[in-house]
PDB file of N, CA and C in Angstrom:
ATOM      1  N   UNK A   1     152.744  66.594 105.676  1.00  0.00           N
ATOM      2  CA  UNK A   1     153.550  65.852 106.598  1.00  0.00           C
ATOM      3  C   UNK A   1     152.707  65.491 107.812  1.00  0.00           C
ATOM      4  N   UNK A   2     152.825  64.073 108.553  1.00  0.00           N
ATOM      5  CA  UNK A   2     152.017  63.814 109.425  1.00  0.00           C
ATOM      6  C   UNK A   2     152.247  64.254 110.828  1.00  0.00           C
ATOM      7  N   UNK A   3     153.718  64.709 111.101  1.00  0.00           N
ATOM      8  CA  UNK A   3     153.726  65.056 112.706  1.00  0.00           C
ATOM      9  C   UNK A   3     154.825  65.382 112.996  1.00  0.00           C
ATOM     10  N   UNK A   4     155.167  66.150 113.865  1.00  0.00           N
ATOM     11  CA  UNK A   4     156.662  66.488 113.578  1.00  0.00           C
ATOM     12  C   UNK A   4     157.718  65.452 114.504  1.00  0.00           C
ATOM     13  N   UNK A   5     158.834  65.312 113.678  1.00  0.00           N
ATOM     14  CA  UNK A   5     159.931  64.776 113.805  1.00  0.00           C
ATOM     15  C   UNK A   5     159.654  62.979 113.470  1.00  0.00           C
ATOM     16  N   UNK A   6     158.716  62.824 112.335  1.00  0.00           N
ATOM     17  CA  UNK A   6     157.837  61.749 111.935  1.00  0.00           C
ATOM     18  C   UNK A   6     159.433  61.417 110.885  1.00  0.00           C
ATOM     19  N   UNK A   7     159.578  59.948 110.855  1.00  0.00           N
ATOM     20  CA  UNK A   7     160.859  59.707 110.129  1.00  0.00           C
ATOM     21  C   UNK A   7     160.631  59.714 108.959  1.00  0.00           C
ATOM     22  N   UNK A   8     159.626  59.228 108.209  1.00  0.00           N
ATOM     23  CA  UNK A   8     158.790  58.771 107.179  1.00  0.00           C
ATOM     24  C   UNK A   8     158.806  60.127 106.346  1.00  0.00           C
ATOM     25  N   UNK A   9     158.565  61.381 106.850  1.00  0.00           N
ATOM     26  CA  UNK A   9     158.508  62.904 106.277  1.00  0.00           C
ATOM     27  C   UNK A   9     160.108  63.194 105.716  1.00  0.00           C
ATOM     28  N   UNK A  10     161.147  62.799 105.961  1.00  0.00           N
ATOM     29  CA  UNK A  10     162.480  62.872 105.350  1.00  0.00           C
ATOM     30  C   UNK A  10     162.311  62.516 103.961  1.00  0.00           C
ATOM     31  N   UNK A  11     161.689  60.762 103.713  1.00  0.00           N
ATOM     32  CA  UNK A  11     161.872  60.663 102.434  1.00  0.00           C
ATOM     33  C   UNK A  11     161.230  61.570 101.622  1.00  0.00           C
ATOM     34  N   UNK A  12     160.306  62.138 101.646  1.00  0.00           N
ATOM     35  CA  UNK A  12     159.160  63.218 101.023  1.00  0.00           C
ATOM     36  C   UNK A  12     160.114  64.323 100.572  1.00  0.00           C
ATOM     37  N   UNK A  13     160.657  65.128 102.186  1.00  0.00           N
ATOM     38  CA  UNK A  13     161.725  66.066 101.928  1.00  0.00           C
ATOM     39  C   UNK A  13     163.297  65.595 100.949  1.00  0.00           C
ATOM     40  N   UNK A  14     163.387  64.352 100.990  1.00  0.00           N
ATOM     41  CA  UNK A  14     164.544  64.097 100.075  1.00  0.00           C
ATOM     42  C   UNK A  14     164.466  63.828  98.819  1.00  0.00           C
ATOM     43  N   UNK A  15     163.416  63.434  98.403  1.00  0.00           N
ATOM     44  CA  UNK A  15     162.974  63.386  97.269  1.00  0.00           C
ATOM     45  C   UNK A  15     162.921  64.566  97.041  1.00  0.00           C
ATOM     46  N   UNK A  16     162.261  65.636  97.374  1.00  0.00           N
ATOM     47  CA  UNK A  16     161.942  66.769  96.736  1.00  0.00           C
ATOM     48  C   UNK A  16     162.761  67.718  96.444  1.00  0.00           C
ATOM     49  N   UNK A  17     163.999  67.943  97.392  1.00  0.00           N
ATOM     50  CA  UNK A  17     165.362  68.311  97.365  1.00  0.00           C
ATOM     51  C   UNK A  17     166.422  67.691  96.087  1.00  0.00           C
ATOM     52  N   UNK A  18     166.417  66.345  96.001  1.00  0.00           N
ATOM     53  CA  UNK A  18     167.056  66.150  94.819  1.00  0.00           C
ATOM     54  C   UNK A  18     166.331  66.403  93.773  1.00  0.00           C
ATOM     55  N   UNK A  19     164.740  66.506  93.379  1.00  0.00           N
ATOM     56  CA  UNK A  19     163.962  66.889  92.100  1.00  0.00           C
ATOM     57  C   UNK A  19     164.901  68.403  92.116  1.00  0.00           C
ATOM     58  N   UNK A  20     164.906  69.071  93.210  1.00  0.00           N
ATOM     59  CA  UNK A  20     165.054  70.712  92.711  1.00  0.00           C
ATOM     60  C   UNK A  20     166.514  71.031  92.663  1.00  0.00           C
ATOM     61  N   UNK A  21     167.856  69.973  92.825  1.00  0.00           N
ATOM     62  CA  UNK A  21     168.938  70.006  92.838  1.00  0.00           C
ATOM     63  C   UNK A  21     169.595  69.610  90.956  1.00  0.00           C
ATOM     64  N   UNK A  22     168.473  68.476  90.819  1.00  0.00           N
ATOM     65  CA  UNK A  22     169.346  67.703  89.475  1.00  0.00           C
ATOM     66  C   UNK A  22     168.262  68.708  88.505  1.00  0.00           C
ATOM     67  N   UNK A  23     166.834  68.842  88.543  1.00  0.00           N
ATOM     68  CA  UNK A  23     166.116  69.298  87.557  1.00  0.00           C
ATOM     69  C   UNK A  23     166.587  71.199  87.486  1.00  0.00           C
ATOM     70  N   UNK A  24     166.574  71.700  88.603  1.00  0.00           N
ATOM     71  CA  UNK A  24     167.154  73.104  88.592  1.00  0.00           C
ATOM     72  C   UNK A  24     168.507  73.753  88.868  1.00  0.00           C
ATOM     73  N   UNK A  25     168.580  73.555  90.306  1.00  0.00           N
ATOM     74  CA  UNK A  25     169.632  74.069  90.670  1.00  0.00           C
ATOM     75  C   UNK A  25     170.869  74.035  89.623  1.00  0.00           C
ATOM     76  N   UNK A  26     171.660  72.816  89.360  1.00  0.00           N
ATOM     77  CA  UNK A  26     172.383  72.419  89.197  1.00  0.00           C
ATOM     78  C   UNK A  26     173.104  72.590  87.391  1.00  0.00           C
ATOM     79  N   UNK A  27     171.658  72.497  86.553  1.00  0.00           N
ATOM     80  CA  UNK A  27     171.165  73.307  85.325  1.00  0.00           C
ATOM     81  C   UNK A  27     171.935  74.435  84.872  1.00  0.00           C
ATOM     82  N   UNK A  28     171.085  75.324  85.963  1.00  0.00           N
ATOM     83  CA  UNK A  28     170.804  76.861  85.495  1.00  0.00           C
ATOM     84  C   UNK A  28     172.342  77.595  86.512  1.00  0.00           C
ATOM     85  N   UNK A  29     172.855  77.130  86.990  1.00  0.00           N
ATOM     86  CA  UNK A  29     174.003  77.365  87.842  1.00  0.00           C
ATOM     87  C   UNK A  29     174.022  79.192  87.831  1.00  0.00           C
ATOM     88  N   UNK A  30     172.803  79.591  89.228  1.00  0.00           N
ATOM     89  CA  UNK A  30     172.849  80.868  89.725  1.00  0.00           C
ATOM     90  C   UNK A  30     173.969  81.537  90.115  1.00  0.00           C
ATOM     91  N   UNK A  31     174.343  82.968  89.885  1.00  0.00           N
ATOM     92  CA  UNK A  31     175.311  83.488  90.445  1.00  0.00           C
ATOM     93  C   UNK A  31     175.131  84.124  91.377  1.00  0.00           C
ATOM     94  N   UNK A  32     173.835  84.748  91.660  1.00  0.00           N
ATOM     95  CA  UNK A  32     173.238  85.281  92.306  1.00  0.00           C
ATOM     96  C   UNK A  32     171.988  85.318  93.685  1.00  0.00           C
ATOM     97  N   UNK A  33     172.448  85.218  94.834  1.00  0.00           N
ATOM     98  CA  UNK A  33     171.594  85.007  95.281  1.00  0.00           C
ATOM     99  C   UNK A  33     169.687  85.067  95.130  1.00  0.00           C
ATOM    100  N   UNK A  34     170.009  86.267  94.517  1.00  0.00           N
ATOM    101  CA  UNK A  34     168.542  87.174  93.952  1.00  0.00           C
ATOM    102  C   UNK A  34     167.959  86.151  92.872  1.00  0.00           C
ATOM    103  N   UNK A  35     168.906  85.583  91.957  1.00  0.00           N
ATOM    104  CA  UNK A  35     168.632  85.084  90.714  1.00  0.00           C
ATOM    105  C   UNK A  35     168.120  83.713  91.354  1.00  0.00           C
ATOM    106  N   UNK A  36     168.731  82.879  92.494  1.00  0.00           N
ATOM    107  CA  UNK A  36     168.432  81.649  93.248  1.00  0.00           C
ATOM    108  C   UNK A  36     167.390  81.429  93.495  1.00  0.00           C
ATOM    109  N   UNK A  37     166.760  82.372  94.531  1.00  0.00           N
ATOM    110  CA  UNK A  37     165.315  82.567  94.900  1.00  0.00           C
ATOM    111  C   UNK A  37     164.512  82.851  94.028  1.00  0.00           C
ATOM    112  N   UNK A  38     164.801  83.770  92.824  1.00  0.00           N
ATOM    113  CA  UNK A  38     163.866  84.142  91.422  1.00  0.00           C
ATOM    114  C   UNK A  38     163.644  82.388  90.911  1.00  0.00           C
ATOM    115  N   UNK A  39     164.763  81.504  90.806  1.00  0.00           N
ATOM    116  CA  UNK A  39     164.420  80.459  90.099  1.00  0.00           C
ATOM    117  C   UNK A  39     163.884  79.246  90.860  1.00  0.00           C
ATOM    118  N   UNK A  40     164.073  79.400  92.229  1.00  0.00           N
ATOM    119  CA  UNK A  40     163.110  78.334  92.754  1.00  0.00           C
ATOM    120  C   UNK A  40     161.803  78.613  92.961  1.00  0.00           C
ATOM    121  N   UNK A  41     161.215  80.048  92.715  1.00  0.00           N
ATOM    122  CA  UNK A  41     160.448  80.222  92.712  1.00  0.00           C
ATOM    123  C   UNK A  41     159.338  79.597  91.137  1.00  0.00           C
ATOM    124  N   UNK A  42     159.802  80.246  90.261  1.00  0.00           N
ATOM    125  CA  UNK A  42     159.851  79.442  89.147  1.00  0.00           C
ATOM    126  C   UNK A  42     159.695  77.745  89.007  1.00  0.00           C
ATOM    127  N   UNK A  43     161.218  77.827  89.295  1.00  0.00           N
ATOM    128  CA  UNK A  43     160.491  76.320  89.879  1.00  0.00           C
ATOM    129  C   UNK A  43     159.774  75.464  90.225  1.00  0.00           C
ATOM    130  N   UNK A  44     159.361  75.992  91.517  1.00  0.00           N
ATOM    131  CA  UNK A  44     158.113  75.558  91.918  1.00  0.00           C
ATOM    132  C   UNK A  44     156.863  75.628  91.197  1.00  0.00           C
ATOM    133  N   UNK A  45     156.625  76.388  91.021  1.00  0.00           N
ATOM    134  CA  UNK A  45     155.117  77.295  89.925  1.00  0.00           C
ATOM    135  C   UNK A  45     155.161  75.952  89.083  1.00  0.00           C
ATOM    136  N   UNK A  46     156.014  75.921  88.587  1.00  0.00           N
ATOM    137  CA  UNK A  46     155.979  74.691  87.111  1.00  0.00           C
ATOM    138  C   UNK A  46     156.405  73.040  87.951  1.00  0.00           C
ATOM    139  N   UNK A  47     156.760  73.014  89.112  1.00  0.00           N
ATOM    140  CA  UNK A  47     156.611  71.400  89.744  1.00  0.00           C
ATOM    141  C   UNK A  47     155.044  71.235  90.338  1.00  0.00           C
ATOM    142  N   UNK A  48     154.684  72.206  90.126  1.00  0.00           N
ATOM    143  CA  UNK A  48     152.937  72.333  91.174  1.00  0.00           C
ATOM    144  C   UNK A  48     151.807  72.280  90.009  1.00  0.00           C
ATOM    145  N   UNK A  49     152.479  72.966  88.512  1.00  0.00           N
ATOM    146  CA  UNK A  49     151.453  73.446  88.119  1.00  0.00           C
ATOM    147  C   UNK A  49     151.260  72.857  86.895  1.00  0.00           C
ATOM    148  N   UNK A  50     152.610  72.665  86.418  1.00  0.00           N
ATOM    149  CA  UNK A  50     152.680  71.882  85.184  1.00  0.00           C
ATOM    150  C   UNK A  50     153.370  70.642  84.948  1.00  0.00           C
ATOM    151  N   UNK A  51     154.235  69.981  85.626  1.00  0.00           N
ATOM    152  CA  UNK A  51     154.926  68.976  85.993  1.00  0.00           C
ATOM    153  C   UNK A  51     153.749  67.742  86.432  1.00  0.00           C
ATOM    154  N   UNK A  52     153.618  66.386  85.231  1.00  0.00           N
ATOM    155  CA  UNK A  52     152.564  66.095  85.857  1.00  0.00           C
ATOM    156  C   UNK A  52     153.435  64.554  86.548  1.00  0.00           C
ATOM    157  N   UNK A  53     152.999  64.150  87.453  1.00  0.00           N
ATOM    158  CA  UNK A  53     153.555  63.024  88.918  1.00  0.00           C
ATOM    159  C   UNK A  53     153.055  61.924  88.304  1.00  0.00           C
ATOM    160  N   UNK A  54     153.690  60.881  88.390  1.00  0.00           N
ATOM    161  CA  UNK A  54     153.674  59.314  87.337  1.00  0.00           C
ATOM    162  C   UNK A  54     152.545  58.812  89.116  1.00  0.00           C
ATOM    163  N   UNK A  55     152.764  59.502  90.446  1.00  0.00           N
ATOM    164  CA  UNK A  55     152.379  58.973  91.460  1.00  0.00           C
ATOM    165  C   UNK A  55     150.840  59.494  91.370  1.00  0.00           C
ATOM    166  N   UNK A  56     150.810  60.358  91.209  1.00  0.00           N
ATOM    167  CA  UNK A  56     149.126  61.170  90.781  1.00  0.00           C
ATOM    168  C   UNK A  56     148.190  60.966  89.603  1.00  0.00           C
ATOM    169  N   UNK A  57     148.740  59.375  89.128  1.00  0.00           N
ATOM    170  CA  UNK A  57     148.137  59.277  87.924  1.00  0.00           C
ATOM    171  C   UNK A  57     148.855  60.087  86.446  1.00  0.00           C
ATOM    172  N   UNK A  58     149.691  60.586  86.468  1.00  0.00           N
ATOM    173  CA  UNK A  58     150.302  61.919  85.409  1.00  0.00           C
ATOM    174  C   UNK A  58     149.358  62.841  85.770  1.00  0.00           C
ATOM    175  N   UNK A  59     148.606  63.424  86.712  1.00  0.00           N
ATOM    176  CA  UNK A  59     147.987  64.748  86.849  1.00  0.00           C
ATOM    177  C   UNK A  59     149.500  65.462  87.859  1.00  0.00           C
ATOM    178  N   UNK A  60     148.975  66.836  87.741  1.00  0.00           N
ATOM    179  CA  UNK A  60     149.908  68.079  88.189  1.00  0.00           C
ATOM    180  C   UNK A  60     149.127  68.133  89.745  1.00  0.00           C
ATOM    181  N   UNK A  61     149.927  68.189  90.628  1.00  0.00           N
ATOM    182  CA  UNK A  61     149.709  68.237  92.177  1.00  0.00           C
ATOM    183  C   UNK A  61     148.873  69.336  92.231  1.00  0.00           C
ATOM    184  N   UNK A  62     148.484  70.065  92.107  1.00  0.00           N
ATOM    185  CA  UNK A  62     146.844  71.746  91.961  1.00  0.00           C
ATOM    186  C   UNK A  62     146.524  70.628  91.279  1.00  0.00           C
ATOM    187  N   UNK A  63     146.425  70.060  90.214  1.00  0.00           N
ATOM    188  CA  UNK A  63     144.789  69.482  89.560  1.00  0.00           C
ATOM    189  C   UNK A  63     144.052  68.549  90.567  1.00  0.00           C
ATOM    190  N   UNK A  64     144.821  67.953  91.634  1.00  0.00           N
ATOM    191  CA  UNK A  64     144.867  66.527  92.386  1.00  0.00           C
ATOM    192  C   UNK A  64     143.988  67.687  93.616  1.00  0.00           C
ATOM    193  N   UNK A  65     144.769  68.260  93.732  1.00  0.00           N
ATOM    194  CA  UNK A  65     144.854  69.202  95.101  1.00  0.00           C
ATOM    195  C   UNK A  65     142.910  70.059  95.036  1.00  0.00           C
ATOM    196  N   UNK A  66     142.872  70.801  94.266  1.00  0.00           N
ATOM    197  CA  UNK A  66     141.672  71.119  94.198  1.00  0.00           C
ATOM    198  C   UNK A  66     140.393  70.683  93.207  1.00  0.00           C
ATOM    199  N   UNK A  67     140.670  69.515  92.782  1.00  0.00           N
ATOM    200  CA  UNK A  67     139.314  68.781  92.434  1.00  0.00           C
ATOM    201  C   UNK A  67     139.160  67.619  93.444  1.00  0.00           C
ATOM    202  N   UNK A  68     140.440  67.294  94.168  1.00  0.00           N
ATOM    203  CA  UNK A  68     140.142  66.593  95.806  1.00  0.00           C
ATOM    204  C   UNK A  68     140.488  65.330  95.309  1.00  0.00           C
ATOM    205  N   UNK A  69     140.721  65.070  94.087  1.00  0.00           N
ATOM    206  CA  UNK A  69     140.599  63.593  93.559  1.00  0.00           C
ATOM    207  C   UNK A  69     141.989  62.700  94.015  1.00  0.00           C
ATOM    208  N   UNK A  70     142.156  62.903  95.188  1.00  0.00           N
ATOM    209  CA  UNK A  70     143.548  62.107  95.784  1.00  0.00           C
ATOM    210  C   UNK A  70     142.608  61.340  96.705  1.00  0.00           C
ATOM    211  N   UNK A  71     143.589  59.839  96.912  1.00  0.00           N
ATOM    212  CA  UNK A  71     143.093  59.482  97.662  1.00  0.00           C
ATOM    213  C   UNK A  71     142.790  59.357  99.366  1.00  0.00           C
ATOM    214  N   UNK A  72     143.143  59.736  99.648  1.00  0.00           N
ATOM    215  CA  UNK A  72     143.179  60.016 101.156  1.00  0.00           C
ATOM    216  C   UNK A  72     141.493  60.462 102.160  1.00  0.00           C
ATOM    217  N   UNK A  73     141.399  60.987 101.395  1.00  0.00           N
ATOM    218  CA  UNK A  73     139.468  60.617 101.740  1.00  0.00           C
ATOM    219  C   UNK A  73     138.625  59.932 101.780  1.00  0.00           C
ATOM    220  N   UNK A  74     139.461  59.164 100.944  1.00  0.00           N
ATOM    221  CA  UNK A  74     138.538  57.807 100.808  1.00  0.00           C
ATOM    222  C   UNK A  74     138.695  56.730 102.401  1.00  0.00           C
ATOM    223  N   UNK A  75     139.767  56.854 102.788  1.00  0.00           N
ATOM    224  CA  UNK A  75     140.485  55.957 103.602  1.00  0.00           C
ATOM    225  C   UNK A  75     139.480  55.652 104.671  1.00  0.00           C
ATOM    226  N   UNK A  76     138.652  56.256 105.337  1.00  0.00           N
ATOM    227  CA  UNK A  76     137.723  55.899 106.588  1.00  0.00           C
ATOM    228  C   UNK A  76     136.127  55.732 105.617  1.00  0.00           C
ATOM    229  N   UNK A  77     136.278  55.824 104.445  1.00  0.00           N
ATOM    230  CA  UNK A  77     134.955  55.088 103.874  1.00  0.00           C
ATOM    231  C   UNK A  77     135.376  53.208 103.737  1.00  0.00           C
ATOM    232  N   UNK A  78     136.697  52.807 103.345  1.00  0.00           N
ATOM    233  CA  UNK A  78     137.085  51.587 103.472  1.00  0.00           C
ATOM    234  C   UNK A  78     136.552  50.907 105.182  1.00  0.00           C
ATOM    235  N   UNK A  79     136.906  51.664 105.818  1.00  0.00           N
ATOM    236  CA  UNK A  79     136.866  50.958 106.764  1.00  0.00           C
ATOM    237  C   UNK A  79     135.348  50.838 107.295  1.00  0.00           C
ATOM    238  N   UNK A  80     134.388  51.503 106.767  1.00  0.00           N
ATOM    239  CA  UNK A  80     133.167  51.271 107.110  1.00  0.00           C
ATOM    240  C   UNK A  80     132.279  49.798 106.586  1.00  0.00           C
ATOM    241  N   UNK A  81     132.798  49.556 105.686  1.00  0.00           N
ATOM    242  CA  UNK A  81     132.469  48.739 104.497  1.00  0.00           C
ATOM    243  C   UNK A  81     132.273  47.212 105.329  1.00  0.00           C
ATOM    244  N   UNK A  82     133.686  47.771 106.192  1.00  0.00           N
ATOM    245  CA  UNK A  82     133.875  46.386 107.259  1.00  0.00           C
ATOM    246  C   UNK A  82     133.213  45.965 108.007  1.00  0.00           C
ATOM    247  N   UNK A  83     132.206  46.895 108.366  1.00  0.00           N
ATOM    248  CA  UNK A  83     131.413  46.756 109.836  1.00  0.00           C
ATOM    249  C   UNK A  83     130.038  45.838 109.671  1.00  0.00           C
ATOM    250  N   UNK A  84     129.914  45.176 107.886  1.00  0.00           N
ATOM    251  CA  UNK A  84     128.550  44.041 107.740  1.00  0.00           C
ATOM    252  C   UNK A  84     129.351  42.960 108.517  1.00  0.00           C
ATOM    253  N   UNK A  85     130.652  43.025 108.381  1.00  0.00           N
ATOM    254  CA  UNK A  85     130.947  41.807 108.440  1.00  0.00           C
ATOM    255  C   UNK A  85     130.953  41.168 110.251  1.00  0.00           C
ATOM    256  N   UNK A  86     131.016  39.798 110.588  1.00  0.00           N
ATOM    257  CA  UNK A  86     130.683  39.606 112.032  1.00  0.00           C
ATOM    258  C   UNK A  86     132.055  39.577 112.339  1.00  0.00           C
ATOM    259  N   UNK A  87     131.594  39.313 113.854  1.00  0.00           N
ATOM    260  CA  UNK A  87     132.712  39.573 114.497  1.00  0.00           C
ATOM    261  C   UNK A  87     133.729  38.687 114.379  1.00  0.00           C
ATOM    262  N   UNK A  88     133.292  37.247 114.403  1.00  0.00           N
ATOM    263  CA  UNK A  88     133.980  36.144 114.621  1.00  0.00           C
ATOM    264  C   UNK A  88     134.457  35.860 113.461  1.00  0.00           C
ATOM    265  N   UNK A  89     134.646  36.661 112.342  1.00  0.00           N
ATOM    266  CA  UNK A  89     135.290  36.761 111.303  1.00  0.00           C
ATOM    267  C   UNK A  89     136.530  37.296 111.186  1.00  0.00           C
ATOM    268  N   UNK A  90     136.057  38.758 111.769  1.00  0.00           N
ATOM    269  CA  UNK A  90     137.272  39.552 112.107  1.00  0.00           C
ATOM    270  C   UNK A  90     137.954  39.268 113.362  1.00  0.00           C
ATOM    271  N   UNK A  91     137.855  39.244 114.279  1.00  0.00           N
ATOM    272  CA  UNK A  91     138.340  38.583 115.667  1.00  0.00           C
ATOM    273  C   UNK A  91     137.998  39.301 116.278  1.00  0.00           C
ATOM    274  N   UNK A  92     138.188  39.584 117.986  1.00  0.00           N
ATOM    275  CA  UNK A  92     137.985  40.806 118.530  1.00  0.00           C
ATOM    276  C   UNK A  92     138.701  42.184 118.650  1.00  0.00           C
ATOM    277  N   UNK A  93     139.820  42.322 117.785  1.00  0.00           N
ATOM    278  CA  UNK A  93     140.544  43.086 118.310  1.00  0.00           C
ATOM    279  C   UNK A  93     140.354  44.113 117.179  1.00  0.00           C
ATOM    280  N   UNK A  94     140.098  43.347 115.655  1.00  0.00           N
ATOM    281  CA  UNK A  94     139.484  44.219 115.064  1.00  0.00           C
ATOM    282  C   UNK A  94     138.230  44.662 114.919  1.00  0.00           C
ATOM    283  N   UNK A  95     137.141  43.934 115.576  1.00  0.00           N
ATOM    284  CA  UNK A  95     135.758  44.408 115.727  1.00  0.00           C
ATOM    285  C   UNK A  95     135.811  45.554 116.604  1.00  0.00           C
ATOM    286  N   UNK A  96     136.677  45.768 117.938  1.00  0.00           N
ATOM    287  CA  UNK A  96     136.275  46.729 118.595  1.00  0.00           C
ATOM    288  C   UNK A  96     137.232  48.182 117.874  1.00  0.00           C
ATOM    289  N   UNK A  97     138.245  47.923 117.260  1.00  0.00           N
ATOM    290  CA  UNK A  97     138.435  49.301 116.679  1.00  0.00           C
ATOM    291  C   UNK A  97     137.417  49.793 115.928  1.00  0.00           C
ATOM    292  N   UNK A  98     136.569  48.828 114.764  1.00  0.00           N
ATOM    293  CA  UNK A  98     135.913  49.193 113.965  1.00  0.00           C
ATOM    294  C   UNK A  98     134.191  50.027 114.623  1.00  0.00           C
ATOM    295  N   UNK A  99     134.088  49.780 115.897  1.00  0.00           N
ATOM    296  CA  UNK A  99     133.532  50.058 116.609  1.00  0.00           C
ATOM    297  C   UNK A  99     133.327  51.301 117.295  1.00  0.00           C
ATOM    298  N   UNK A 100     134.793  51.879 117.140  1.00  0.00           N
ATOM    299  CA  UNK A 100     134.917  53.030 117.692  1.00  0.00           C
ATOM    300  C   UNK A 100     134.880  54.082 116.663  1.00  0.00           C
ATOM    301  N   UNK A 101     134.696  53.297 115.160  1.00  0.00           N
ATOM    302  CA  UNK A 101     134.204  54.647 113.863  1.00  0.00           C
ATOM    303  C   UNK A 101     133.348  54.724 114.218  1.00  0.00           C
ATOM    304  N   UNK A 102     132.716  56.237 114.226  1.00  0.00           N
ATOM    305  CA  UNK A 102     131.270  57.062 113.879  1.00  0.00           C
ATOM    306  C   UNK A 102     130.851  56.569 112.896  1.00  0.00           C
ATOM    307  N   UNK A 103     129.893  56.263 112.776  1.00  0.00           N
ATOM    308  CA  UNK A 103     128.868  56.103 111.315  1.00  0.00           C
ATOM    309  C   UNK A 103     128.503  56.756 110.635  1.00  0.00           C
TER     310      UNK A 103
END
């Protein structure tokens, strides 16, 4: 999540709330508090570990997660790419942000 009270972080949390409402909860209909927490735990283990994301390529969020292969790292190598280009191409307003990347 990027920051708190960021609006954008709801949909993330709502999505993920109805995955564990229609795929579990709702299913396995706990009687037990004890048994609740036993199965979201469960749960989880198998949405992280074996459940693979149509958004991740069909990989499982741990395969994405520790071989790094998401994209989000990439994002400030794009913007370097920019800096052959002149100014009067880009205008000034994007030359001087691009300006303020480290190299």
């Amino acid at each position: 999540m990027d920051c708190r009270g960021r609006a954008l972080d709801n949909i993330f949390i709502e999505r993920l709330l109805r995955n564990v409402k229609y795929d579990d909860f709702y299913l396995k209909n706990f009687a037990t508090l004890h048994e609740l927490l036993f199965g979201l735990a469960e749960y989880f283990v198998t949405y992280k570990s074996k459940r693979h994301h149509q958004a991740l390529g069909y990989k499982t969020p741990d395969h994405v997660y520790f071989t790094g292969s998401g994209g989000g790292a990439k994002i400030p190598e794009n913007f370097r790419k920019r800096q052959d280009t002149s100014k009067e191409e880009m205008g000034l307003r994007q030359s001087a942000v691009i300006e303020l990347i480290p190299s």
